[in-house]
Structures are given as C-alpha cells and as structure tokens.
Protein backbone atom coordinates (compact mmCIF):
# COMPACT_ATOMS: atom_id res chain seq x y z
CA UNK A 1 -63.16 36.92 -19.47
CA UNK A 2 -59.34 35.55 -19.05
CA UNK A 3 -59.73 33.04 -15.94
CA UNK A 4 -55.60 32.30 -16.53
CA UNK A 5 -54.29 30.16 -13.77
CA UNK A 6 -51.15 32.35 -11.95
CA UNK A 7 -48.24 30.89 -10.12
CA UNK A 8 -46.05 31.79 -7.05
CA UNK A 9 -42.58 29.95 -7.35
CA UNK A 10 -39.43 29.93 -5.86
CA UNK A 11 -36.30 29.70 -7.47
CA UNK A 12 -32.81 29.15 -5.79
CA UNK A 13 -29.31 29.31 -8.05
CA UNK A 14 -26.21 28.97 -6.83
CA UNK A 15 -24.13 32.03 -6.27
CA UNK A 16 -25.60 35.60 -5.05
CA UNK A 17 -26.06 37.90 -7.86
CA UNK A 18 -24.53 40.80 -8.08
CA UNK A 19 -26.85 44.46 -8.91
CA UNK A 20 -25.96 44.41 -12.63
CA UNK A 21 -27.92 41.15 -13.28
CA UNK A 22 -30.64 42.29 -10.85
CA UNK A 23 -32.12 43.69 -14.13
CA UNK A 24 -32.58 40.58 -15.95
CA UNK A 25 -35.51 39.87 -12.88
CA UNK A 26 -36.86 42.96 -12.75
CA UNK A 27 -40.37 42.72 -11.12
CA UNK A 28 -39.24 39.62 -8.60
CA UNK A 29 -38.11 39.36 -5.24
CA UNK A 30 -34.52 38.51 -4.88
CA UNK A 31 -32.87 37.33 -1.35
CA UNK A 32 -29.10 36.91 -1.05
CA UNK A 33 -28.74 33.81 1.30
CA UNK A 34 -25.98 33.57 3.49
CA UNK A 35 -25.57 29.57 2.09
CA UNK A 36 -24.40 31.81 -0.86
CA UNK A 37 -27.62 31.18 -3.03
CA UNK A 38 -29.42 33.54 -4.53
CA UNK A 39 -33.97 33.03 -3.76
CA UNK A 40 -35.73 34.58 -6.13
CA UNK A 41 -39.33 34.86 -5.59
CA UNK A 42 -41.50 34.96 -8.67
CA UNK A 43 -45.46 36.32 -7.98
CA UNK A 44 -48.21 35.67 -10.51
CA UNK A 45 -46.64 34.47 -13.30
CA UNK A 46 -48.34 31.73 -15.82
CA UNK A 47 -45.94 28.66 -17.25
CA UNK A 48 -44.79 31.02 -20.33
CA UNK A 49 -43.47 33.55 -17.84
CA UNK A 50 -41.88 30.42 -15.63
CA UNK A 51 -40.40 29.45 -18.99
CA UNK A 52 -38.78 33.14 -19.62
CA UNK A 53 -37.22 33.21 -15.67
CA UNK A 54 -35.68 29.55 -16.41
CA UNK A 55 -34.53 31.22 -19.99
CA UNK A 56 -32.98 34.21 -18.07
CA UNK A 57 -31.07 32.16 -15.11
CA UNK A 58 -29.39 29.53 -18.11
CA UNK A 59 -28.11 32.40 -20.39
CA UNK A 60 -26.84 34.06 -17.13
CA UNK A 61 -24.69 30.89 -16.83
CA UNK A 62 -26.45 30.25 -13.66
CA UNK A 63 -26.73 26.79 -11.77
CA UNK A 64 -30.11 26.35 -10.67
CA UNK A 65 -30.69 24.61 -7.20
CA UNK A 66 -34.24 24.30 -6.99
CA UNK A 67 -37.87 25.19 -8.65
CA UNK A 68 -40.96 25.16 -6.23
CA UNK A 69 -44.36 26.21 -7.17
CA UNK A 70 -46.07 27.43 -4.44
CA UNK A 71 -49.92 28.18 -4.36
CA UNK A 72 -51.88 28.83 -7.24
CA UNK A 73 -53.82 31.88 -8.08
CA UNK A 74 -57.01 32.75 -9.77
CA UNK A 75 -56.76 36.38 -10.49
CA UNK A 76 -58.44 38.47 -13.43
CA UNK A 77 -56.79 41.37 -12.47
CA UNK A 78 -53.18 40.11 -12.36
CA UNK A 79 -51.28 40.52 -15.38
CA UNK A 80 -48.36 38.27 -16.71
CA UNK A 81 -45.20 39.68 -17.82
C-alpha cells in the first residue's frame, strides 16, 4: 500500500498568463487576479510534482511571487502527475 503524503499549494507569479501557456499547467486551477498576478492552485501533488510546477513557471521566464502549502493529504486513491 502507497500511504504518499499529497499537497495543496498555491502559487502566485507575476503577470496573467495568457491561454497558450495555460497548457504548461494543465490539470491546475489558474485565477487571473486583477493585481495582475496570475494564482495557480495546485491539488494533490507530492514534492516531485511541486518540483516540476516550479520547473515549468522558471523556463516560462516567470517571476514567482509566492509558494504556500496548504493542508496536507493522505489519499491512496489520488494519483500524482
């Protein structure tokens, strides 16, 4: 049995993305703020996953804001990406 620990986090860069990079997060929630920052909400995800988000946001050239890790999960059935 995999007992992984799962994260929530949330993510804010600088800028609002525009639909062509909204494939690079496939899977997460993204909110356009009207501050001009782009949330992006990232469910269930263990630190390798974390580590492939922060991957995706520098070789978009994007200037992260902040990382928060919300509540942890315990969840067999979740699946990491």
């Amino acid at each position: 049995m995999n007992n992984k620990t799962l994260y929530n986090y949330q993510i804010i860069v600088s800028g609002l993305l525009e639909e062509r990079a909204n494939r690079y997060f496939e899977g997460y929630k993204l909110i356009l703020k009207p501050s001009g920052e782009t949330q992006i909400e990232c469910y269930a995800i263990d630190q390798s996953g974390l580590h492939g988000v922060l991957n995706r946001i520098r070789d978009l050239g994007l200037e992260l804001r902040s990382l928060q890790q919300l509540e942890p999960q315990n969840n067999e059935n979740l699946q990491t990406k």
